[in-house]
PDB file of N, CA and C in Angstrom:
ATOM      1  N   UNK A   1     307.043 153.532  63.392  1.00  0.00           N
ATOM      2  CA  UNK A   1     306.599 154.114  62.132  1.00  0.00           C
ATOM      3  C   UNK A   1     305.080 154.206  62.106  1.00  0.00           C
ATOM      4  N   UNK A   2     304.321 155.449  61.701  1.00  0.00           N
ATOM      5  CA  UNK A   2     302.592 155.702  61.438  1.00  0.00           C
ATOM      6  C   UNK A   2     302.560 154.873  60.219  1.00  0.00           C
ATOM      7  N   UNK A   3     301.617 154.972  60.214  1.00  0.00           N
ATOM      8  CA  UNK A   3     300.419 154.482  58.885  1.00  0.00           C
ATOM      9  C   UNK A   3     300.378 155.522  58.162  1.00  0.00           C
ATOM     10  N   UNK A   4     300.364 155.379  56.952  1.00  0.00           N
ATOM     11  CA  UNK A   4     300.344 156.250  56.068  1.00  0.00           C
ATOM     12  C   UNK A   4     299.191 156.357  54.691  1.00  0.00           C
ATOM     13  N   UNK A   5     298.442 157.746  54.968  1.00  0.00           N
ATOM     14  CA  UNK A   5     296.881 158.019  53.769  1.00  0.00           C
ATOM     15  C   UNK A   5     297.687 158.481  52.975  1.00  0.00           C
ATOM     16  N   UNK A   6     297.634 157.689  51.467  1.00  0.00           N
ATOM     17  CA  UNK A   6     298.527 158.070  50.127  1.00  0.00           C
ATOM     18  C   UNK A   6     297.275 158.439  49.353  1.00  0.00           C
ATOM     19  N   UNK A   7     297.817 158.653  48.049  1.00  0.00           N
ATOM     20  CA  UNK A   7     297.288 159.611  47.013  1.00  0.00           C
ATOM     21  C   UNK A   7     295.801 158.711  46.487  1.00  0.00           C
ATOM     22  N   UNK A   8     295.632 157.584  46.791  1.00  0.00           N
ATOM     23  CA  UNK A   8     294.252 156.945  46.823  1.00  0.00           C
ATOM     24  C   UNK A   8     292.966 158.090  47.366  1.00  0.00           C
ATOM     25  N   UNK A   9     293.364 159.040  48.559  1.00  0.00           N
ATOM     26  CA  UNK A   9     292.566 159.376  49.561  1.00  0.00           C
ATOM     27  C   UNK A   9     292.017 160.960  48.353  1.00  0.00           C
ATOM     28  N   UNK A  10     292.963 161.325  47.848  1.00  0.00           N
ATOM     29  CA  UNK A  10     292.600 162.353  46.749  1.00  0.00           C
ATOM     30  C   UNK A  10     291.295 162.799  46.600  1.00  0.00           C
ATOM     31  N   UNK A  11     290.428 163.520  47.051  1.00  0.00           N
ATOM     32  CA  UNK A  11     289.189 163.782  46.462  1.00  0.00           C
ATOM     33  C   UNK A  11     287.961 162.446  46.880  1.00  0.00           C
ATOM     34  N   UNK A  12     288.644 161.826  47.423  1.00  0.00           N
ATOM     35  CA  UNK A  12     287.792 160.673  48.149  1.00  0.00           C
ATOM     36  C   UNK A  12     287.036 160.950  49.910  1.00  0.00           C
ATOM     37  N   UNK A  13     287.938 161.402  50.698  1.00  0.00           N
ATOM     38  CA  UNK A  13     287.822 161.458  51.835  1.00  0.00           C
ATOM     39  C   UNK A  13     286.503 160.848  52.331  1.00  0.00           C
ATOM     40  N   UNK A  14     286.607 159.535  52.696  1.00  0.00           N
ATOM     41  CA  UNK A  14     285.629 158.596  53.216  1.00  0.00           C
ATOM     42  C   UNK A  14     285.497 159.286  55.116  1.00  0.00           C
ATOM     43  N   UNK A  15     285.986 159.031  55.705  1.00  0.00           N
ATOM     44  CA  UNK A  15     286.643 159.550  56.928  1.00  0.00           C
ATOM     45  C   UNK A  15     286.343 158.544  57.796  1.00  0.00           C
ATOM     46  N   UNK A  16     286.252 157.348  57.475  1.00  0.00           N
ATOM     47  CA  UNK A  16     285.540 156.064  58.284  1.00  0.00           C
ATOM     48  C   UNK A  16     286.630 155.756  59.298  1.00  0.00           C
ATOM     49  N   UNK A  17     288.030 155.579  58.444  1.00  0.00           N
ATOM     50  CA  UNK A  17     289.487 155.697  59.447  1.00  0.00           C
ATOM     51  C   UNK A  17     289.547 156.743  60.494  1.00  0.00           C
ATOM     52  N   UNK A  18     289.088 157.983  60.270  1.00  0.00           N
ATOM     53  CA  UNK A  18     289.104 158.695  61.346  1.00  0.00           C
ATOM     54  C   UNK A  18     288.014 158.057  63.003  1.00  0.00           C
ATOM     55  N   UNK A  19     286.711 157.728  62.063  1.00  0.00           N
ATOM     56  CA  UNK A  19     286.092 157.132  63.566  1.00  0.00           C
ATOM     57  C   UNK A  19     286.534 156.245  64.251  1.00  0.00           C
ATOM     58  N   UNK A  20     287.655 155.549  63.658  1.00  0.00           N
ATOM     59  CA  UNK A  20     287.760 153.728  64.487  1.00  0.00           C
ATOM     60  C   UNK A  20     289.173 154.295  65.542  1.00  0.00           C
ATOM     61  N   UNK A  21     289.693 155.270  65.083  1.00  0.00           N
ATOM     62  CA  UNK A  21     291.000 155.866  65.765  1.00  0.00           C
ATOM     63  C   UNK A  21     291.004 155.569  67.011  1.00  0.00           C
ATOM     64  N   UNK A  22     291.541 155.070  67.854  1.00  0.00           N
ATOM     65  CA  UNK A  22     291.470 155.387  69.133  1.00  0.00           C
ATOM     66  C   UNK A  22     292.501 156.778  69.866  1.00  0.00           C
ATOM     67  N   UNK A  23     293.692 156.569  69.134  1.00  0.00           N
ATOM     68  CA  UNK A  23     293.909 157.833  69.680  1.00  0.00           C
ATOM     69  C   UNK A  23     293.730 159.095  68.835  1.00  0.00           C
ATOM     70  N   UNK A  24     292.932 159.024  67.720  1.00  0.00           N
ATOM     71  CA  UNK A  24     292.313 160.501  67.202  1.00  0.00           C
ATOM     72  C   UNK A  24     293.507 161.111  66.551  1.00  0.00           C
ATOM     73  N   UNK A  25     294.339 160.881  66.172  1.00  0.00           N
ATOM     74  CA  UNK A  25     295.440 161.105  65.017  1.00  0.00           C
ATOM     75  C   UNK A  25     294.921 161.175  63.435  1.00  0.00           C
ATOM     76  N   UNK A  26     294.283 160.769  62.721  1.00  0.00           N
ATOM     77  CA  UNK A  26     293.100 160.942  62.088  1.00  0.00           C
ATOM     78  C   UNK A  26     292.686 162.390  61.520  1.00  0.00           C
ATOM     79  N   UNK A  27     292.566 163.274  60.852  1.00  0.00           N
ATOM     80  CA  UNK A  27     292.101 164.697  60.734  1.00  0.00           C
ATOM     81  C   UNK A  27     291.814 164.801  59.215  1.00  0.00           C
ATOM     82  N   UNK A  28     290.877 165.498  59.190  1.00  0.00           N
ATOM     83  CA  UNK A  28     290.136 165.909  57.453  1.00  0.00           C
ATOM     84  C   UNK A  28     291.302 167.458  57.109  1.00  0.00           C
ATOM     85  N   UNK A  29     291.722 167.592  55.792  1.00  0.00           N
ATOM     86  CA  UNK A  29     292.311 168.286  55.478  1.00  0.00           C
ATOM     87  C   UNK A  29     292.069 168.245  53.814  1.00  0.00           C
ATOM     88  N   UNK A  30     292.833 169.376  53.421  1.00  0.00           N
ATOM     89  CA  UNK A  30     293.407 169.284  51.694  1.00  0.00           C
ATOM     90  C   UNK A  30     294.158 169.093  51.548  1.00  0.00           C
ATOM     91  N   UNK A  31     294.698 168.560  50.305  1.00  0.00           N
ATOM     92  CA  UNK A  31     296.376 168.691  50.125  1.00  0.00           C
ATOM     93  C   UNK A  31     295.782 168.860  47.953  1.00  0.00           C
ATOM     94  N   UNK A  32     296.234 169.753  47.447  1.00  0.00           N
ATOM     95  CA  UNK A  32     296.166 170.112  45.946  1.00  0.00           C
ATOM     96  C   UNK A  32     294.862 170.583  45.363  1.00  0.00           C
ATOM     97  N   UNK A  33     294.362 171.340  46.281  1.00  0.00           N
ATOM     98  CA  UNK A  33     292.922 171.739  46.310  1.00  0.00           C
ATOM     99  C   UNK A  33     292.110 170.428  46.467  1.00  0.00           C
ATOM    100  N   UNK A  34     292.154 169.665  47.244  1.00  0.00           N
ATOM    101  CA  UNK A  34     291.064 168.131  47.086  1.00  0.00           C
ATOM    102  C   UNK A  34     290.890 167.702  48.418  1.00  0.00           C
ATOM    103  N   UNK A  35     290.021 167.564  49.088  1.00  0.00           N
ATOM    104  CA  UNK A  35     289.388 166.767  50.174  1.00  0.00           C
ATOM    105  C   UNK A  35     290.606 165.814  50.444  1.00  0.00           C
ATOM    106  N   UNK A  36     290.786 164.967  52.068  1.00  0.00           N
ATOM    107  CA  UNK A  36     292.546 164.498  51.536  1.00  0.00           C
ATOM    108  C   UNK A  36     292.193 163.884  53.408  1.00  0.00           C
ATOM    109  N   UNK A  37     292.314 162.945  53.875  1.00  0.00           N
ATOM    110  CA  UNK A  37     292.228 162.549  55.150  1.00  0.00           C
ATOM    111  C   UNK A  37     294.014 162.475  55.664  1.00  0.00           C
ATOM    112  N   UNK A  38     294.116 162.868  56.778  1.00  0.00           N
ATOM    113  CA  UNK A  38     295.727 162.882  56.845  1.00  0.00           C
ATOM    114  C   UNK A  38     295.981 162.494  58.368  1.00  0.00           C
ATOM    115  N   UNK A  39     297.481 161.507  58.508  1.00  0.00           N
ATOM    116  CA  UNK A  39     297.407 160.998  59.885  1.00  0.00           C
ATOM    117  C   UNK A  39     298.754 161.410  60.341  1.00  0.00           C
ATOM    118  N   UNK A  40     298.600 161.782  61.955  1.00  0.00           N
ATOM    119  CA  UNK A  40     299.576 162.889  63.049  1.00  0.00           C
ATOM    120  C   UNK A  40     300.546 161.532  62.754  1.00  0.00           C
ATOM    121  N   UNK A  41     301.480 161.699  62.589  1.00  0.00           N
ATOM    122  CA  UNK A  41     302.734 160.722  62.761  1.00  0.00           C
ATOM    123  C   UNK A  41     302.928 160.526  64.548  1.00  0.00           C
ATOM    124  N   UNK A  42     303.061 161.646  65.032  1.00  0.00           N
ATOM    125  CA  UNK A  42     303.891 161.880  65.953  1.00  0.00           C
ATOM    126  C   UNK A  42     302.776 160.930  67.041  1.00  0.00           C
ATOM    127  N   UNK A  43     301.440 161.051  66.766  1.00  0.00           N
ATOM    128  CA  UNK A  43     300.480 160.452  67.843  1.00  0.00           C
ATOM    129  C   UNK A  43     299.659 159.024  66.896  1.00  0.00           C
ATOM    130  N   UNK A  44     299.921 158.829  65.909  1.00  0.00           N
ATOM    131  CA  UNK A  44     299.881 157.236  65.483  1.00  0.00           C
ATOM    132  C   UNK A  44     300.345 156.338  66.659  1.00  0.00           C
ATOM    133  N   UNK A  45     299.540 155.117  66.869  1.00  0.00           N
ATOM    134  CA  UNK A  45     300.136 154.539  67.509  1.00  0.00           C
ATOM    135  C   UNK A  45     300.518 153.095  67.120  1.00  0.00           C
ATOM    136  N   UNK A  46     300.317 153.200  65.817  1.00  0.00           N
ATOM    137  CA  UNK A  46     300.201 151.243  64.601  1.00  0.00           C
ATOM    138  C   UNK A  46     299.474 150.701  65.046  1.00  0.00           C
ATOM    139  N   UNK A  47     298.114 150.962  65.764  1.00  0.00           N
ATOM    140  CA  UNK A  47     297.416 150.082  65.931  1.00  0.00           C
ATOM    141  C   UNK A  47     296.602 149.132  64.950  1.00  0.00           C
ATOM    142  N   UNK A  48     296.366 149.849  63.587  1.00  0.00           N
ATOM    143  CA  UNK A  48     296.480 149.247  63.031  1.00  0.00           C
ATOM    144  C   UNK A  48     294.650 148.877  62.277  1.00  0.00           C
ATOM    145  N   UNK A  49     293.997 150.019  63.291  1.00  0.00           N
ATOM    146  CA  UNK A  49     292.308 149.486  62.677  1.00  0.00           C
ATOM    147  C   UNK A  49     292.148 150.579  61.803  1.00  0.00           C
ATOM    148  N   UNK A  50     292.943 151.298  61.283  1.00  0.00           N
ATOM    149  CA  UNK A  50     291.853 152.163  60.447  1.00  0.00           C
ATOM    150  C   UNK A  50     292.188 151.445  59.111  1.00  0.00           C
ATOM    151  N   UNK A  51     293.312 150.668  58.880  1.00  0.00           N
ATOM    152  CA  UNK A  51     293.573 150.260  57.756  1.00  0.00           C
ATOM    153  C   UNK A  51     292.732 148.963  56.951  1.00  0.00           C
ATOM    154  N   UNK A  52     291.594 148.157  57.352  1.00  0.00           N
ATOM    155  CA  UNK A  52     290.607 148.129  56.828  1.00  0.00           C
ATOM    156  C   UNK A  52     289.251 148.794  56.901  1.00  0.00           C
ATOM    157  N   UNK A  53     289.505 149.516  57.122  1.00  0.00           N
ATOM    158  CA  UNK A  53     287.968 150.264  56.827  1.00  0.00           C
ATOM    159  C   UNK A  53     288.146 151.567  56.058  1.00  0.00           C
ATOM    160  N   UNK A  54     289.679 151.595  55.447  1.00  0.00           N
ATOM    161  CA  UNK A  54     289.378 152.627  53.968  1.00  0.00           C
ATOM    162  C   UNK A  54     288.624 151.389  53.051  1.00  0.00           C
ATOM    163  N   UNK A  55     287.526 152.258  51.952  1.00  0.00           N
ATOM    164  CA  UNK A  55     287.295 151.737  51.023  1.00  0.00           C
ATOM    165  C   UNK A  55     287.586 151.374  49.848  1.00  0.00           C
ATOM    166  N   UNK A  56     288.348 152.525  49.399  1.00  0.00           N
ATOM    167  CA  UNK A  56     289.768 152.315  48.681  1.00  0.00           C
ATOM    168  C   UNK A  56     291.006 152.057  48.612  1.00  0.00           C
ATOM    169  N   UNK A  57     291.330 151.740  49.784  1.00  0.00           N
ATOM    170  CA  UNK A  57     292.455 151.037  50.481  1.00  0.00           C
ATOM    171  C   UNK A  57     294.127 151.899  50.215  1.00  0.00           C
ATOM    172  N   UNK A  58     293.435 153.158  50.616  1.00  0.00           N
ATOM    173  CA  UNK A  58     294.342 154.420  50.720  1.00  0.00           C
ATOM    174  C   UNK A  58     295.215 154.537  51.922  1.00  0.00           C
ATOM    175  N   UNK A  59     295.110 153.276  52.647  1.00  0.00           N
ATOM    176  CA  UNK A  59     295.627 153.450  53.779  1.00  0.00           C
ATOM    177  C   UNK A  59     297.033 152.459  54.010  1.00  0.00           C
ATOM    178  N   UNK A  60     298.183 152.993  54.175  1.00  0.00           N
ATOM    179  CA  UNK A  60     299.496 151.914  54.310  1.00  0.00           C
ATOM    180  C   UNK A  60     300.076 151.307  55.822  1.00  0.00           C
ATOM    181  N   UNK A  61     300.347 150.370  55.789  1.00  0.00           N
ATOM    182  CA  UNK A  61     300.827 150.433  57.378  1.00  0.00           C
ATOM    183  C   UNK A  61     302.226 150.976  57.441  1.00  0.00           C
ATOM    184  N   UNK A  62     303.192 151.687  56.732  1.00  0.00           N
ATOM    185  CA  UNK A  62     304.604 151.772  56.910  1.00  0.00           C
ATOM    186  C   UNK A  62     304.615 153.104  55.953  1.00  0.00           C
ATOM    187  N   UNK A  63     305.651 153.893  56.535  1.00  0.00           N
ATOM    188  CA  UNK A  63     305.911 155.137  55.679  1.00  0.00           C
ATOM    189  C   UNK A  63     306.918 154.802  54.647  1.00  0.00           C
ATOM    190  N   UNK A  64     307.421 153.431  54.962  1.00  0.00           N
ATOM    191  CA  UNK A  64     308.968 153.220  53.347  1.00  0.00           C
ATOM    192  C   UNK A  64     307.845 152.508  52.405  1.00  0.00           C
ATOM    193  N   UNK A  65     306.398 152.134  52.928  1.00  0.00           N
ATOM    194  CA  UNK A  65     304.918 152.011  51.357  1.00  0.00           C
ATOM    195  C   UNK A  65     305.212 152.826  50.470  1.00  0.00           C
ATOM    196  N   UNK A  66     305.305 154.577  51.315  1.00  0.00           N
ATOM    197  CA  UNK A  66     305.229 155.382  50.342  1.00  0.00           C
ATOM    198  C   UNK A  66     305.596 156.974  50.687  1.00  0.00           C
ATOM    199  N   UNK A  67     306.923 157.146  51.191  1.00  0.00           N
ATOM    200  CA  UNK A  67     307.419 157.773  51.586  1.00  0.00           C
ATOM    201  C   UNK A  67     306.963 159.307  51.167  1.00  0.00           C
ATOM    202  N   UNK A  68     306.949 159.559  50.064  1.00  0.00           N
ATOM    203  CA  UNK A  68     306.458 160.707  49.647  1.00  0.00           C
ATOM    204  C   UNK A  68     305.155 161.080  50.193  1.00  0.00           C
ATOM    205  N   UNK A  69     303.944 160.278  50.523  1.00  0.00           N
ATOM    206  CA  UNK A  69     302.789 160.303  51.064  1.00  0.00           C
ATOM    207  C   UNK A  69     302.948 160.562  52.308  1.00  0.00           C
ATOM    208  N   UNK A  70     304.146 160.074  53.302  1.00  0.00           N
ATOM    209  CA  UNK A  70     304.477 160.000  54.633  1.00  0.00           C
ATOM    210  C   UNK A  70     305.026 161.184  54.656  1.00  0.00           C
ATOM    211  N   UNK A  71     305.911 162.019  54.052  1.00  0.00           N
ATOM    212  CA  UNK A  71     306.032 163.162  54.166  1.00  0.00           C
ATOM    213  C   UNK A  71     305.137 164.469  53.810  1.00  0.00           C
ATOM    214  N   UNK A  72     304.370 164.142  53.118  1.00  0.00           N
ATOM    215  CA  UNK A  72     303.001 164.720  52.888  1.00  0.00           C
ATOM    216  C   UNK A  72     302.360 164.872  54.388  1.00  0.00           C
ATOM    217  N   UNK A  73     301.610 163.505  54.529  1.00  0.00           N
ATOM    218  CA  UNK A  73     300.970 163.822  56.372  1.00  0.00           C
ATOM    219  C   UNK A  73     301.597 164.213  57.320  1.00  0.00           C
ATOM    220  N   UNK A  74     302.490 164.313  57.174  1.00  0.00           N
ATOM    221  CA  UNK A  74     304.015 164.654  58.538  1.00  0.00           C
ATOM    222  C   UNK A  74     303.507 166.546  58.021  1.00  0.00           C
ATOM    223  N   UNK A  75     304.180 167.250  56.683  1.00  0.00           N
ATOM    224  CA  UNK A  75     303.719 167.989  56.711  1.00  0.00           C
ATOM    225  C   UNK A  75     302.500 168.837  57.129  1.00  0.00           C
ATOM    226  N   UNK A  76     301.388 168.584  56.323  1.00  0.00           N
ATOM    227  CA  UNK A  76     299.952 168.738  56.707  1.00  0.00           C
ATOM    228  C   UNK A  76     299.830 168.618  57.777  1.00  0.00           C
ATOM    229  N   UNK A  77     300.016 168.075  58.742  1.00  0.00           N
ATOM    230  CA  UNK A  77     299.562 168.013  60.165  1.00  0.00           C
ATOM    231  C   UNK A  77     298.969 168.761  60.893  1.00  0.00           C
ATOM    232  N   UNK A  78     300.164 170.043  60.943  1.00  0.00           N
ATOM    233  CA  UNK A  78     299.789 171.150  61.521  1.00  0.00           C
ATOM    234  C   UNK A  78     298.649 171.664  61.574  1.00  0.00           C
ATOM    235  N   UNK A  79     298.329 171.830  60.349  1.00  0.00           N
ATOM    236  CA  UNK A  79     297.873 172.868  59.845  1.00  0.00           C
ATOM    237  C   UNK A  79     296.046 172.097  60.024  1.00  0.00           C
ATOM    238  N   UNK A  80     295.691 170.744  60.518  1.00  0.00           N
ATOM    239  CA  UNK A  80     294.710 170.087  60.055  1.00  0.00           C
ATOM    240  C   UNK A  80     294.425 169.452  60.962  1.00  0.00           C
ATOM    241  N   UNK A  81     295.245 169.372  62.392  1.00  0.00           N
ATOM    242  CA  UNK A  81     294.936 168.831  63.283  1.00  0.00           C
ATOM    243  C   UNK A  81     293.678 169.062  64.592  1.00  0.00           C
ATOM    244  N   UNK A  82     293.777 170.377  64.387  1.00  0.00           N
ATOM    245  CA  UNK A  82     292.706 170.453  65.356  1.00  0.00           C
ATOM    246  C   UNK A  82     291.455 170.816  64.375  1.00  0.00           C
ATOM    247  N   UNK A  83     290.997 169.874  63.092  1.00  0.00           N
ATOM    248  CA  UNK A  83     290.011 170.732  62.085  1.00  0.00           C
ATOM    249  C   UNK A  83     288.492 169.759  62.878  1.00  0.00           C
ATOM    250  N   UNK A  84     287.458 169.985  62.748  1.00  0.00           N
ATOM    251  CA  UNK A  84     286.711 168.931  63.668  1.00  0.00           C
ATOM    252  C   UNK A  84     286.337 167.835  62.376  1.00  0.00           C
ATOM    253  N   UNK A  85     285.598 167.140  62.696  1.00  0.00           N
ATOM    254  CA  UNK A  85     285.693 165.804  62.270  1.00  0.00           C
ATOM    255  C   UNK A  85     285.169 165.657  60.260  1.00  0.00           C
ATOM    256  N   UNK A  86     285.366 165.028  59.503  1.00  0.00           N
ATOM    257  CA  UNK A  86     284.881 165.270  58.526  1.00  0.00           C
ATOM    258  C   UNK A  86     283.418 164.212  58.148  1.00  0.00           C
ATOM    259  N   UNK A  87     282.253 165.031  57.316  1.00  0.00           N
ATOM    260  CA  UNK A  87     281.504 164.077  57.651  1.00  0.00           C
ATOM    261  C   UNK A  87     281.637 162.604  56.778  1.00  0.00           C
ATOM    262  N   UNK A  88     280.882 161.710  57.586  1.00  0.00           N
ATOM    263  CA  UNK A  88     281.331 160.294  56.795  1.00  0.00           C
ATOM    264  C   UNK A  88     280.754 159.880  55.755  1.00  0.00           C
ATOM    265  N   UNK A  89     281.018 159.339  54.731  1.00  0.00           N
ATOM    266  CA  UNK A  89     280.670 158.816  53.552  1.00  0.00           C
ATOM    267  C   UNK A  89     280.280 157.674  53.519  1.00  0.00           C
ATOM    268  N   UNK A  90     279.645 156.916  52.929  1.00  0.00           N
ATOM    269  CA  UNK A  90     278.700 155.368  53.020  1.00  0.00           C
ATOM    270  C   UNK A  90     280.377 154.348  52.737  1.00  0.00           C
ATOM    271  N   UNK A  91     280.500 153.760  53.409  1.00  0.00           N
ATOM    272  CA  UNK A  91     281.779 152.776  52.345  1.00  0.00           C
ATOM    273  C   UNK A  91     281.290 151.774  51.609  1.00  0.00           C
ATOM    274  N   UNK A  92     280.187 152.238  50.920  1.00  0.00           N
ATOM    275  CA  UNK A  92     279.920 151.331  49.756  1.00  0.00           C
ATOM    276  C   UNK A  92     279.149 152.820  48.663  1.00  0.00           C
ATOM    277  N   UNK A  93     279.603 154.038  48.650  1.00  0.00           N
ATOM    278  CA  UNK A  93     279.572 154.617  47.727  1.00  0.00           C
ATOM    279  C   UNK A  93     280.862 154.848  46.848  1.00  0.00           C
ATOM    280  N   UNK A  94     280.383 154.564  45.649  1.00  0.00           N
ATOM    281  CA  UNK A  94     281.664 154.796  44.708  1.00  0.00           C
ATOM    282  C   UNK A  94     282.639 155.988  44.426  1.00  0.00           C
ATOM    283  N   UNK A  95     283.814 155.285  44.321  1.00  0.00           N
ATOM    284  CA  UNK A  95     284.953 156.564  44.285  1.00  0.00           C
ATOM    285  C   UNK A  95     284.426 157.393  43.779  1.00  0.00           C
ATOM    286  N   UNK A  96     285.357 158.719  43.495  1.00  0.00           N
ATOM    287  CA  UNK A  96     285.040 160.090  42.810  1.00  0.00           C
ATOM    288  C   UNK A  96     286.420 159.771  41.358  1.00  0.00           C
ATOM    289  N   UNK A  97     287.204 159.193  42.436  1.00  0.00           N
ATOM    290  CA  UNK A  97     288.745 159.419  41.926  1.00  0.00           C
ATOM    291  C   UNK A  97     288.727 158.237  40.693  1.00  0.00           C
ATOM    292  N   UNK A  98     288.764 159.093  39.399  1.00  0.00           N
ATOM    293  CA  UNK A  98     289.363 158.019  38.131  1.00  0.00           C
ATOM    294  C   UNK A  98     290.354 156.992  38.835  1.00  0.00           C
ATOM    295  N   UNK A  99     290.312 155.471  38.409  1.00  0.00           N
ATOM    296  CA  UNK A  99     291.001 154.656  38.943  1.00  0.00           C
ATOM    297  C   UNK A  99     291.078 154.034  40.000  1.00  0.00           C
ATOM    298  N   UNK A 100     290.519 154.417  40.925  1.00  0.00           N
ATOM    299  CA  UNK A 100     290.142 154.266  42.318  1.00  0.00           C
ATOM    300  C   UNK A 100     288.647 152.979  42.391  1.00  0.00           C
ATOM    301  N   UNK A 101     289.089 152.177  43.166  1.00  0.00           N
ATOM    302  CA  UNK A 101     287.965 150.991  43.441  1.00  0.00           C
ATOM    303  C   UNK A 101     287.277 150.810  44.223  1.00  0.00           C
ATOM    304  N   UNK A 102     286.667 150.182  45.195  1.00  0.00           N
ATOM    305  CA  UNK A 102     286.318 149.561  46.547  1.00  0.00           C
ATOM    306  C   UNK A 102     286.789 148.183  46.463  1.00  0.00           C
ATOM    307  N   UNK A 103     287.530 148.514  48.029  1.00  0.00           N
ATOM    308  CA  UNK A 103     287.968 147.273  48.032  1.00  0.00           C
ATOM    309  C   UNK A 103     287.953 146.944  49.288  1.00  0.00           C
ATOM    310  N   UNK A 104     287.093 147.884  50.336  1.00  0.00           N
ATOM    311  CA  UNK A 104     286.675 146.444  51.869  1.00  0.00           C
ATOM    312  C   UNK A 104     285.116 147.145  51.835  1.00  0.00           C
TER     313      UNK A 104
END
């Protein structure tokens, strides 16, 4: 099972998870007109580092976290995979997203 970027990532897109990737599964995309970081299922490998270094902690280790989100990035994929990198955001600048915290 991938890791799964849920609806935390909304208009946030930090992209800090994308640099630590080792295998580059990782990709900047939209999903509802909004900035949206999204991960290849198929080339996840659970390794397991990008999931502290979201700042908002948009990041799940299991797709039954949040299945609807997991079918979201499974979708998107395609379409976002070869996009080049998105640029990175400070992880100590504050959300955009009402409700949204820092939390590493």
């Amino acid at each position: 099972m991938a890791y799964v970027i849920t609806e935390k990532c909304l208009g946030e897109r930090y992209g800090v998870c994308a640099t630590v990737c080792p295998v580059e599964c990782i990709h900047p995309g939209d999903y509802k007109g909004q900035e949206f970081m999204i991960i290849d299922p198929e080339v996840c490998i659970n390794c397991g580092l990008c999931l502290p270094e979201c700042p908002v902690g948009a990041i799940v280790a299991s797709e039954d976290e949040d299945k609807a989100y997991a079918a979201i990035n499974k979708e998107l994929t395609p379409s976002y995979k070869n996009n080049p990198p998105a640029p990175e955001r400070p992880k100590n600048d504050p959300p955009k997203r009402p409700g949204n915290k820092l939390v590493n």
